[in-house]
PDB file of N, CA and C in Angstrom:
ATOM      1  N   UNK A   1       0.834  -1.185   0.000  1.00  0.00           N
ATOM      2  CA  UNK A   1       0.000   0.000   0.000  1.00  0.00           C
ATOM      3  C   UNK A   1       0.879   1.249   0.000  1.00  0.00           C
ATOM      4  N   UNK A   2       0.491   2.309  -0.556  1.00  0.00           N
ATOM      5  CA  UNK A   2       1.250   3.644  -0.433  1.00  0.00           C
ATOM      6  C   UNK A   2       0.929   4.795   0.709  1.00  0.00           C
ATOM      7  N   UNK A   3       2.059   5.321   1.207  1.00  0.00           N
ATOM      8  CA  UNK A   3       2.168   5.292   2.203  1.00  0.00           C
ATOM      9  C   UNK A   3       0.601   6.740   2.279  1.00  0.00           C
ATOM     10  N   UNK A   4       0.363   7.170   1.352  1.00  0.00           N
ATOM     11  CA  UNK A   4      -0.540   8.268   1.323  1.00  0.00           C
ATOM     12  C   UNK A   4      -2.080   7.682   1.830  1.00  0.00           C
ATOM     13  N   UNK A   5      -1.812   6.424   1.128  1.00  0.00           N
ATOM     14  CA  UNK A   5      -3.318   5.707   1.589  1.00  0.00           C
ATOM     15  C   UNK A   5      -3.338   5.255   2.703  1.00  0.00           C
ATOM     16  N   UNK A   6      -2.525   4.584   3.431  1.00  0.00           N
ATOM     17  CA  UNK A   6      -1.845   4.613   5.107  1.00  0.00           C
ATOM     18  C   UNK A   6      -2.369   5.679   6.117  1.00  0.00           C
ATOM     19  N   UNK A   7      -1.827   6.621   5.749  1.00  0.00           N
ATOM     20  CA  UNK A   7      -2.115   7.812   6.171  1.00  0.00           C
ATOM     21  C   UNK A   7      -3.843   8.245   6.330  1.00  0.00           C
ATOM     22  N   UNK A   8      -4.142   8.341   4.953  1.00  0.00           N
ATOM     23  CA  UNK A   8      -5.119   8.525   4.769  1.00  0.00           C
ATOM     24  C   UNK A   8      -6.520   7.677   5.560  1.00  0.00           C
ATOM     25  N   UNK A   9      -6.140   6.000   6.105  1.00  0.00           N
ATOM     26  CA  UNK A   9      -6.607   5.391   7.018  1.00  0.00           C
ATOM     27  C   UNK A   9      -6.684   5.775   8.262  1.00  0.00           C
ATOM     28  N   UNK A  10      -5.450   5.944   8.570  1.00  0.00           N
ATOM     29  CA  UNK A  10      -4.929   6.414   9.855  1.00  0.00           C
ATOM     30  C   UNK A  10      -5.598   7.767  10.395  1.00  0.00           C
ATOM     31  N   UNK A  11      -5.715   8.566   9.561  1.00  0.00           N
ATOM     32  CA  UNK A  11      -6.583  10.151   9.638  1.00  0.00           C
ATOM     33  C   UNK A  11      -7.974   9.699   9.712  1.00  0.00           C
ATOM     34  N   UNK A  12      -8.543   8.722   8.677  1.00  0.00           N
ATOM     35  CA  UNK A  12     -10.057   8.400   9.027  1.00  0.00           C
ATOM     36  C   UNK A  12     -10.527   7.642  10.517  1.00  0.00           C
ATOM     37  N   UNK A  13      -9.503   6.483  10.822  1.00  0.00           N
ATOM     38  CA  UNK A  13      -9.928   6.050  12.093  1.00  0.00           C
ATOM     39  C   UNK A  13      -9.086   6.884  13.509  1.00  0.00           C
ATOM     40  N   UNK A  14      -8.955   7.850  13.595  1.00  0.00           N
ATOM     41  CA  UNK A  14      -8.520   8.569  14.606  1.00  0.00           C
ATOM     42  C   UNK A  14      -9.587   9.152  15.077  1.00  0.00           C
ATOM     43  N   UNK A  15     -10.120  10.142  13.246  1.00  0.00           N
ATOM     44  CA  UNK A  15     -11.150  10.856  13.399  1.00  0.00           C
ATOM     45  C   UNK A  15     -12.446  10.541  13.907  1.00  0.00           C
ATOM     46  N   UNK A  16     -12.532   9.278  13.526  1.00  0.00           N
ATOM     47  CA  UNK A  16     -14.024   8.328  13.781  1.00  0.00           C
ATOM     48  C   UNK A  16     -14.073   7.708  15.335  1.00  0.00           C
ATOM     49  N   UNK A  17     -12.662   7.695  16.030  1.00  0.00           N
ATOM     50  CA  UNK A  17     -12.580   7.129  17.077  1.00  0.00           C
ATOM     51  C   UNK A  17     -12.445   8.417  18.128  1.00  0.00           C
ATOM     52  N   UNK A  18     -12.502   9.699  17.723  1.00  0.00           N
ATOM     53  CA  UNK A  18     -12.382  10.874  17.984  1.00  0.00           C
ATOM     54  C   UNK A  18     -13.866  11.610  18.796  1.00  0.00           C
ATOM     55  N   UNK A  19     -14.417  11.272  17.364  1.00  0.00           N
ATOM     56  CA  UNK A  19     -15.999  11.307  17.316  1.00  0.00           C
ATOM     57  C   UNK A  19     -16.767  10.600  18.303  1.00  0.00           C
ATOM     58  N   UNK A  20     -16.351   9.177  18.366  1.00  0.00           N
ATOM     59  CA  UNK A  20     -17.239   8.321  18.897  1.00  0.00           C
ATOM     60  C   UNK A  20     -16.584   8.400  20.455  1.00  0.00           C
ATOM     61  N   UNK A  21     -15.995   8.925  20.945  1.00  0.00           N
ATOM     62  CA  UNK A  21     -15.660   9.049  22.052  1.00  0.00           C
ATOM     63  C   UNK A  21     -16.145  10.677  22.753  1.00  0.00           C
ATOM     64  N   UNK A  22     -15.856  11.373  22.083  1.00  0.00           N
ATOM     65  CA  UNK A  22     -17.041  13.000  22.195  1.00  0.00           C
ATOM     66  C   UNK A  22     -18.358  12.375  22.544  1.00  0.00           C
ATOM     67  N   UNK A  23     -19.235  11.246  21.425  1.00  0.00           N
ATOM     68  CA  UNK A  23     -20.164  11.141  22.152  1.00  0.00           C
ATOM     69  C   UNK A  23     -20.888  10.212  22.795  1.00  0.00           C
ATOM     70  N   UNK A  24     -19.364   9.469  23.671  1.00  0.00           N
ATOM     71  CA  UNK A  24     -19.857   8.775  24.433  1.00  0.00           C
ATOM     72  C   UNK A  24     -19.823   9.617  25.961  1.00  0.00           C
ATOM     73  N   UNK A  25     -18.712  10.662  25.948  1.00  0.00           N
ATOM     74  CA  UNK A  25     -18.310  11.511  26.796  1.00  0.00           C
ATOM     75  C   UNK A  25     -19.961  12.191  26.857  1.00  0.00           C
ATOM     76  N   UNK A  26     -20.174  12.490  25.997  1.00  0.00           N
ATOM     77  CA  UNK A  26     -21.719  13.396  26.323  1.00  0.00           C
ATOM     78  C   UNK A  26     -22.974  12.855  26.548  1.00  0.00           C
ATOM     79  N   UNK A  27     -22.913  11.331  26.765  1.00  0.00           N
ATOM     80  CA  UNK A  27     -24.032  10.461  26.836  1.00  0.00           C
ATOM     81  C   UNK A  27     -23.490   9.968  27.842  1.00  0.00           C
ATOM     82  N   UNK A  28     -22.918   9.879  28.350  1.00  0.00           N
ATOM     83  CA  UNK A  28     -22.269   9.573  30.075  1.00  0.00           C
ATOM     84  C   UNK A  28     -22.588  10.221  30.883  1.00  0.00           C
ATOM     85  N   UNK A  29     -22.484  11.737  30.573  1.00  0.00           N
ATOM     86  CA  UNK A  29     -22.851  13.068  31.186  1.00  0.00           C
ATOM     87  C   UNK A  29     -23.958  13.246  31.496  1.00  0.00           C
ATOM     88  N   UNK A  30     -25.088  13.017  30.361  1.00  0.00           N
ATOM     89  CA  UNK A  30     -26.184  13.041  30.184  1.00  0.00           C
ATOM     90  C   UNK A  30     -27.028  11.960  30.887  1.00  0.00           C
ATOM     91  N   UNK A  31     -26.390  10.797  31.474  1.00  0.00           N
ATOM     92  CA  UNK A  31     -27.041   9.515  31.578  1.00  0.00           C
ATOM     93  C   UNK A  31     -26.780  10.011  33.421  1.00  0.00           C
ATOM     94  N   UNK A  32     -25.612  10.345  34.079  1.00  0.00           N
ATOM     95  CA  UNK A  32     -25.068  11.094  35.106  1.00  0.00           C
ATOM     96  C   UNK A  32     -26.237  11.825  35.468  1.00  0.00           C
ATOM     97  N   UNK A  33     -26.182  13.016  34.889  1.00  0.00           N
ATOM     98  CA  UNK A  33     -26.994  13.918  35.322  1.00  0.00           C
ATOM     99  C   UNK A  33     -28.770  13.680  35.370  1.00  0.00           C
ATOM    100  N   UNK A  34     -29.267  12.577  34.245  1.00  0.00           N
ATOM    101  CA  UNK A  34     -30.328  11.947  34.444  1.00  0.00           C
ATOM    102  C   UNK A  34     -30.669  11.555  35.657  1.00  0.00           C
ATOM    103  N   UNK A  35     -29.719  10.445  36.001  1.00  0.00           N
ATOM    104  CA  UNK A  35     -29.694   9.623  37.559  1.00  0.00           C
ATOM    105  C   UNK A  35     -29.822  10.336  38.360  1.00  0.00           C
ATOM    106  N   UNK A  36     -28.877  11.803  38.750  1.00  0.00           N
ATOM    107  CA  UNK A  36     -28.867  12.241  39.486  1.00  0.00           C
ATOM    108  C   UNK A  36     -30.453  13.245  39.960  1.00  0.00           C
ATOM    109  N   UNK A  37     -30.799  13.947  38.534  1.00  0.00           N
ATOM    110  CA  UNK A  37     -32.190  14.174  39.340  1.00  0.00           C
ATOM    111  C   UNK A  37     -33.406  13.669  39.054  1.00  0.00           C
ATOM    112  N   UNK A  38     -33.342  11.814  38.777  1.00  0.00           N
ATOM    113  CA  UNK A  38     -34.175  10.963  39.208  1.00  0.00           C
ATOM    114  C   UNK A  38     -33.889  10.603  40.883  1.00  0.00           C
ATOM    115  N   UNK A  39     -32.851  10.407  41.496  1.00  0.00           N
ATOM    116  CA  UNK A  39     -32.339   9.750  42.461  1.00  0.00           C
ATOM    117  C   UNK A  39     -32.220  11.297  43.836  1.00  0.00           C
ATOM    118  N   UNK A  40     -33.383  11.430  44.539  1.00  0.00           N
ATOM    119  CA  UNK A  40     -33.005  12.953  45.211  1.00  0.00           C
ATOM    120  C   UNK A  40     -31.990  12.660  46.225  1.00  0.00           C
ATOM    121  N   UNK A  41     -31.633  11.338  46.581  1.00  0.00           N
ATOM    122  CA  UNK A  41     -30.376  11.318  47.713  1.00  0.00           C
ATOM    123  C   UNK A  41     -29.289  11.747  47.248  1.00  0.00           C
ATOM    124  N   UNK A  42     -28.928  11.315  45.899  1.00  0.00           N
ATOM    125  CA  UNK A  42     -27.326  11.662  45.234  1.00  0.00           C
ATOM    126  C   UNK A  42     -27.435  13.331  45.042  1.00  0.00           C
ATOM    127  N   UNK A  43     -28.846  14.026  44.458  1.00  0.00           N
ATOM    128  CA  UNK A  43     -28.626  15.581  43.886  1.00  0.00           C
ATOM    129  C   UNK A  43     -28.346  16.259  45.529  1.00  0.00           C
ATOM    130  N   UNK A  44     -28.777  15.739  46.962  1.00  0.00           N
ATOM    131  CA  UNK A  44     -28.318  16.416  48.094  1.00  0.00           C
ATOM    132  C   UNK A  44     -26.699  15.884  48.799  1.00  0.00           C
ATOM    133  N   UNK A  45     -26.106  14.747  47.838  1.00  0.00           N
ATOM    134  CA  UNK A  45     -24.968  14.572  48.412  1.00  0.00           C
ATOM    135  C   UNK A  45     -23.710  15.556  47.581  1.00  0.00           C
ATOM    136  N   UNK A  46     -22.941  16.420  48.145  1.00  0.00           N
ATOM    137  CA  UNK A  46     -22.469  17.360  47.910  1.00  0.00           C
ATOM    138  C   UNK A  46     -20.943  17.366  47.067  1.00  0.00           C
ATOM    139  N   UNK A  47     -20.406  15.818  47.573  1.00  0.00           N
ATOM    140  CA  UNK A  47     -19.388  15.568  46.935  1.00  0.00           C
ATOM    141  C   UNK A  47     -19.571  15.306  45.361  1.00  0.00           C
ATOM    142  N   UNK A  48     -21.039  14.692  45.096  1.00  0.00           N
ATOM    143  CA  UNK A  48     -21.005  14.236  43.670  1.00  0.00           C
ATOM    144  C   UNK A  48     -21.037  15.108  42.698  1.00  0.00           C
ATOM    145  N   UNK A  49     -22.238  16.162  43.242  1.00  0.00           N
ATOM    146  CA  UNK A  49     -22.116  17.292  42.822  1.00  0.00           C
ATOM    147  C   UNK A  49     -21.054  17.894  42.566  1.00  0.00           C
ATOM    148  N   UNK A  50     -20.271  18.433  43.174  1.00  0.00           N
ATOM    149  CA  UNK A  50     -18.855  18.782  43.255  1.00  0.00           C
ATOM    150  C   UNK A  50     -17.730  18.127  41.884  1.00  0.00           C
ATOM    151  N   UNK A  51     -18.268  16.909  42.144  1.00  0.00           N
ATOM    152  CA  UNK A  51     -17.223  16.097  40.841  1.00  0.00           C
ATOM    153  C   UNK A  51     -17.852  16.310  39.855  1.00  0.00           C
ATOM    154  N   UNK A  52     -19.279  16.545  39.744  1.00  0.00           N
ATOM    155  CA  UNK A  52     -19.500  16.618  38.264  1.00  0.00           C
ATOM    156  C   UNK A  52     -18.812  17.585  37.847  1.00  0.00           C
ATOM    157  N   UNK A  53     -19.525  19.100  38.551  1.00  0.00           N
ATOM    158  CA  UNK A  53     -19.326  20.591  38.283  1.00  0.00           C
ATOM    159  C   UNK A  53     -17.763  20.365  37.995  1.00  0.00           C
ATOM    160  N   UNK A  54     -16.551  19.444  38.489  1.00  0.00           N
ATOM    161  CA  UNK A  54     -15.302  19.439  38.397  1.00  0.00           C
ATOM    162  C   UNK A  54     -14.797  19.221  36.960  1.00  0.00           C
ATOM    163  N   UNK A  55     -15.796  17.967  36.606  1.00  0.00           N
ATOM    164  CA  UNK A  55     -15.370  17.171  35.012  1.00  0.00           C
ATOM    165  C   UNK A  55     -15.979  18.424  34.451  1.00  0.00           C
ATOM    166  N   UNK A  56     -17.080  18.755  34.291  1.00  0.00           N
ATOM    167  CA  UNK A  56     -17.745  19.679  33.262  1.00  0.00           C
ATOM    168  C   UNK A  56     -16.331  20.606  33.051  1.00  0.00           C
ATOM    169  N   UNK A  57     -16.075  21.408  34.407  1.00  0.00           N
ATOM    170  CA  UNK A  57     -14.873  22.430  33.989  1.00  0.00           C
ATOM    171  C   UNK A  57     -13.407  22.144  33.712  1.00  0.00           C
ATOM    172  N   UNK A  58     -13.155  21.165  33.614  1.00  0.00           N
ATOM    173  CA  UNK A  58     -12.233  19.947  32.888  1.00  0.00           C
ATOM    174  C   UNK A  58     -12.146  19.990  31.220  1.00  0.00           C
ATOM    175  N   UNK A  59     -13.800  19.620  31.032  1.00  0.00           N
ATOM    176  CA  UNK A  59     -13.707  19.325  29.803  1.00  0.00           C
ATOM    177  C   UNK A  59     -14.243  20.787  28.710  1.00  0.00           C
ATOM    178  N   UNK A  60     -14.362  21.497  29.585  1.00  0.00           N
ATOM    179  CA  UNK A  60     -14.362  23.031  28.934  1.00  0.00           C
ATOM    180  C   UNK A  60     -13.215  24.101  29.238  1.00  0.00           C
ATOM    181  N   UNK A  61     -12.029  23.314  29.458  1.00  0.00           N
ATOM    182  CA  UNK A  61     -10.846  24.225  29.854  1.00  0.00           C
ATOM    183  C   UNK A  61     -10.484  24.540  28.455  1.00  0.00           C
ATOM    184  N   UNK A  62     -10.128  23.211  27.150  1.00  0.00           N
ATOM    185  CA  UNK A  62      -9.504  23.855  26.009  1.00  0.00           C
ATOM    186  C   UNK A  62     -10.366  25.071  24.991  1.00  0.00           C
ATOM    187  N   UNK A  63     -11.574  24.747  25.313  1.00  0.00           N
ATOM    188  CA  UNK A  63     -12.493  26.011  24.834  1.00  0.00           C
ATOM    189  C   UNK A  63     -12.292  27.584  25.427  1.00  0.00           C
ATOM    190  N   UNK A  64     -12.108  27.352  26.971  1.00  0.00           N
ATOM    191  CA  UNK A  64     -11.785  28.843  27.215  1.00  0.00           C
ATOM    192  C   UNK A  64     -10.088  29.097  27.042  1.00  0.00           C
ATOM    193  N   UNK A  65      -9.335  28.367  26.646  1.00  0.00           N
ATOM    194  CA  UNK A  65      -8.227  28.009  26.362  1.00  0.00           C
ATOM    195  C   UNK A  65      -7.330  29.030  25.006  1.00  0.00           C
ATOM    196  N   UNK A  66      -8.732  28.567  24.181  1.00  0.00           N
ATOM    197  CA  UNK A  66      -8.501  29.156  22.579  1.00  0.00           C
ATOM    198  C   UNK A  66      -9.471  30.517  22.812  1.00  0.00           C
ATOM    199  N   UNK A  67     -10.283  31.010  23.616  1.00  0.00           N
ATOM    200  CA  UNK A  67     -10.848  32.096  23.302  1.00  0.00           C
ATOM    201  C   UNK A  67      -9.811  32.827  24.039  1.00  0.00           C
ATOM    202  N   UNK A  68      -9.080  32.641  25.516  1.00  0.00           N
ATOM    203  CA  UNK A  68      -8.313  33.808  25.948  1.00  0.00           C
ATOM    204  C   UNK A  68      -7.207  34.069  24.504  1.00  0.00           C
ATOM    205  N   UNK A  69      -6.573  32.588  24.271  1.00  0.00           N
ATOM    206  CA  UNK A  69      -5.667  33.267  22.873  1.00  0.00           C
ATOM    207  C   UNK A  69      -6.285  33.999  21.969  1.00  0.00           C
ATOM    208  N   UNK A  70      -6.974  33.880  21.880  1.00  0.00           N
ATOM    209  CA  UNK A  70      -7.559  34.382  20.490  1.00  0.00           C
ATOM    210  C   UNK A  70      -8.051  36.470  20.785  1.00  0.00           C
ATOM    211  N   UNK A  71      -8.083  36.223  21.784  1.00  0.00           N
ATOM    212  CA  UNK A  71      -7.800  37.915  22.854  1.00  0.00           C
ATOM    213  C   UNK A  71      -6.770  38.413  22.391  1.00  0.00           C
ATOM    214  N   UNK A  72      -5.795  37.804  22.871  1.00  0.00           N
ATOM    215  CA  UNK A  72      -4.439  38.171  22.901  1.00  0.00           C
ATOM    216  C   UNK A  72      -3.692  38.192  21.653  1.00  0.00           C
ATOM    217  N   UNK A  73      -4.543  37.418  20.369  1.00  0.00           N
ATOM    218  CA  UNK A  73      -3.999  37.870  19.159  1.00  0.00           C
ATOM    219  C   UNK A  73      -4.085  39.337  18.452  1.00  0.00           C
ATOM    220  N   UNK A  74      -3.428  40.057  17.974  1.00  0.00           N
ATOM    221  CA  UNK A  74      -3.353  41.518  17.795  1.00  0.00           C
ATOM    222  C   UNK A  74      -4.419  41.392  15.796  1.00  0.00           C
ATOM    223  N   UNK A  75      -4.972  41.796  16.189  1.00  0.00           N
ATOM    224  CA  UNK A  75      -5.401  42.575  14.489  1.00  0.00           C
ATOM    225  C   UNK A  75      -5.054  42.936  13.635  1.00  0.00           C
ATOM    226  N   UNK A  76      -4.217  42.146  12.670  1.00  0.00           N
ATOM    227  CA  UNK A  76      -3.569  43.000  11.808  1.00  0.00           C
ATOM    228  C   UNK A  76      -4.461  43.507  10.352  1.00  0.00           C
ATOM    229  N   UNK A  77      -4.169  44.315  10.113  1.00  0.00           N
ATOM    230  CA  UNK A  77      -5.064  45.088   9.072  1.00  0.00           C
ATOM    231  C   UNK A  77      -4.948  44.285   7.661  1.00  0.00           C
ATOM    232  N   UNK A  78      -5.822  44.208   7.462  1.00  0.00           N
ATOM    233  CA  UNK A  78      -6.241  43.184   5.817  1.00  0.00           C
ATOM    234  C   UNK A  78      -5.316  43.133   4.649  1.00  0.00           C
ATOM    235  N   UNK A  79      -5.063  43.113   3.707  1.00  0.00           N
ATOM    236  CA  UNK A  79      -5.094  43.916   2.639  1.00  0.00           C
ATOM    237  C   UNK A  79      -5.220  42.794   1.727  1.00  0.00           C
ATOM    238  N   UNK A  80      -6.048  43.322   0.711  1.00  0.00           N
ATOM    239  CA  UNK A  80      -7.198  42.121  -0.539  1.00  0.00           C
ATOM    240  C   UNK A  80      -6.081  43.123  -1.583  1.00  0.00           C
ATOM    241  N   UNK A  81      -5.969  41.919  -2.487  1.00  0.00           N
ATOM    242  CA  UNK A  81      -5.688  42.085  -3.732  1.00  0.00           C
ATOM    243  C   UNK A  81      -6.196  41.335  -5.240  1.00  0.00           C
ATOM    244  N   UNK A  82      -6.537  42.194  -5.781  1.00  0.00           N
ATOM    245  CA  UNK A  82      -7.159  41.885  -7.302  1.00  0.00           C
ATOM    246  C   UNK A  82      -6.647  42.296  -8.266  1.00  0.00           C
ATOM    247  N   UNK A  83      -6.839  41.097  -9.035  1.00  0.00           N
ATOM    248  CA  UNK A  83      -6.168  41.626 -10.625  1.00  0.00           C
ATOM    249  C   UNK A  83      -7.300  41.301 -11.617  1.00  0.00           C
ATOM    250  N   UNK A  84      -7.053  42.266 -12.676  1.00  0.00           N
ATOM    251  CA  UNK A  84      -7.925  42.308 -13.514  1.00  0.00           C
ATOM    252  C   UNK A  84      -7.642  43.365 -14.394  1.00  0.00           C
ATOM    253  N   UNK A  85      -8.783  43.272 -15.660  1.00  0.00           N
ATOM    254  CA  UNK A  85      -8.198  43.897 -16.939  1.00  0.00           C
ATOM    255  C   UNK A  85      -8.681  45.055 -17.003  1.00  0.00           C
ATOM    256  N   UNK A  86      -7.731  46.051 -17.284  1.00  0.00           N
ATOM    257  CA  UNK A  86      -8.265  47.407 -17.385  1.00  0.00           C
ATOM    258  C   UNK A  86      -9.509  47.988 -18.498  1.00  0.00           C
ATOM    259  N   UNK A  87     -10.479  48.469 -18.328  1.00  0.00           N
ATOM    260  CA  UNK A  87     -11.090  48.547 -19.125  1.00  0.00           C
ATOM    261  C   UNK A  87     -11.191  48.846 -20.578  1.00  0.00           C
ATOM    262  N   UNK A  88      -9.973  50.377 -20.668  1.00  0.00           N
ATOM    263  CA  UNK A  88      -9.739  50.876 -21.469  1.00  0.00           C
ATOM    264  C   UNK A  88      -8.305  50.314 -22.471  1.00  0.00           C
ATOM    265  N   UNK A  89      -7.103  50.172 -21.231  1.00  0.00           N
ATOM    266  CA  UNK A  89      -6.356  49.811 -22.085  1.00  0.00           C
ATOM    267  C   UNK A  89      -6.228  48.182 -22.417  1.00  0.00           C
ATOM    268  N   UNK A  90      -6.763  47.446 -21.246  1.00  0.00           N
ATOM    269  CA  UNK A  90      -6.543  45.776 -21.443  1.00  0.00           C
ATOM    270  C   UNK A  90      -5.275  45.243 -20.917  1.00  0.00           C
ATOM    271  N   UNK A  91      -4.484  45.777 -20.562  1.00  0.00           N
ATOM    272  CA  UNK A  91      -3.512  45.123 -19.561  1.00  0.00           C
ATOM    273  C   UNK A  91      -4.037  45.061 -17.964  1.00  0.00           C
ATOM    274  N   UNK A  92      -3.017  43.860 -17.553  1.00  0.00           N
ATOM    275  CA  UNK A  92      -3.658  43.557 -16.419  1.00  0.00           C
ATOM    276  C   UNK A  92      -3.428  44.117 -15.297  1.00  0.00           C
ATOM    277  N   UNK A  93      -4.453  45.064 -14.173  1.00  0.00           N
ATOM    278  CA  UNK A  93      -3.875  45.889 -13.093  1.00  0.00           C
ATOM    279  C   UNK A  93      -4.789  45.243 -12.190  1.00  0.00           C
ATOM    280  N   UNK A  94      -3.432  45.546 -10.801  1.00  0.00           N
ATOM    281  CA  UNK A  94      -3.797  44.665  -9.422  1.00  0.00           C
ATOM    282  C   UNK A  94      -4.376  46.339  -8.782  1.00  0.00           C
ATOM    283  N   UNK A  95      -5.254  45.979  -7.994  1.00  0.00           N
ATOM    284  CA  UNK A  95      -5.535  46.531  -7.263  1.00  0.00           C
ATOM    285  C   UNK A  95      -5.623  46.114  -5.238  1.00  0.00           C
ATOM    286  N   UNK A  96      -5.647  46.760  -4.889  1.00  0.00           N
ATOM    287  CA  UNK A  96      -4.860  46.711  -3.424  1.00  0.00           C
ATOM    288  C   UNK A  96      -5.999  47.801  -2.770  1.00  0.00           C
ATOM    289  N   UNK A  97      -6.697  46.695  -1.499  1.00  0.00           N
ATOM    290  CA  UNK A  97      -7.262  47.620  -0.822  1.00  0.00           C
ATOM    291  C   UNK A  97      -6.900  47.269   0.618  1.00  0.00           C
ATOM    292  N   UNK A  98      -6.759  47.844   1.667  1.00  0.00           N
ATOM    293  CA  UNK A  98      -6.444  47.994   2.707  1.00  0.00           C
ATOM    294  C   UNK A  98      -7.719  48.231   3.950  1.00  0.00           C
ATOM    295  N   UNK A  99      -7.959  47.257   4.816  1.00  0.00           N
ATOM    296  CA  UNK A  99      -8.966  47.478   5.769  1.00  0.00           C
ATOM    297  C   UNK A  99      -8.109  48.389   6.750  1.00  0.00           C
ATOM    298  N   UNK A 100      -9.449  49.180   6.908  1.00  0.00           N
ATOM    299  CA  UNK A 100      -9.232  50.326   8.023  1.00  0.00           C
ATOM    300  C   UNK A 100      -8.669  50.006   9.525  1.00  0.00           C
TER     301      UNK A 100
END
């Protein structure tokens, strides 16, 4: 086999095993938090509580992760360029515009 198609396996079952683990992670959660307010002894025991609220902010650390970076990235100003044919004479001119 070549090594592109290798690869190309390797990228599909990562991705698929990627996937299927996101949503087993969220059907765990979901099955958790079910129990818990079917079951009113566990929603007044304080430790469990505690561990959930713990995993939840666990598994939402790389999300607030990429928004503080994404703060801290600076703005740099655009600039689009086009080419195209002049109307009159027919040679080709770029034009250059610059965000404010």
């Amino acid at each position: 086999m070549e090594f592109k198609k290798i690869w190309k396996w390797i990228r599909f079952i990562y991705a698929l095993l990627f996937i299927i683990s996101i949503v087993l992670l969220v059907v765990f959660l979901g099955l958790l938090i079910l129990g818990m307010l079917i079951d009113q002894k566990t929603l007044l025991n304080a430790a469990i509580i505690n561990s959930l609220t713990l995993i939840m902010a666990l598994i939402s650390l790389p999300g607030i992760l990429v928004q503080l970076v994404s703060l801290l990235e600076i703005n740099d100003k655009k600039t689009f360029t086009v080419t195209t044919n002049c109307p009159k004479c027919r040679p080709l001119v770029d034009l250059r515009v610059k965000e404010d």
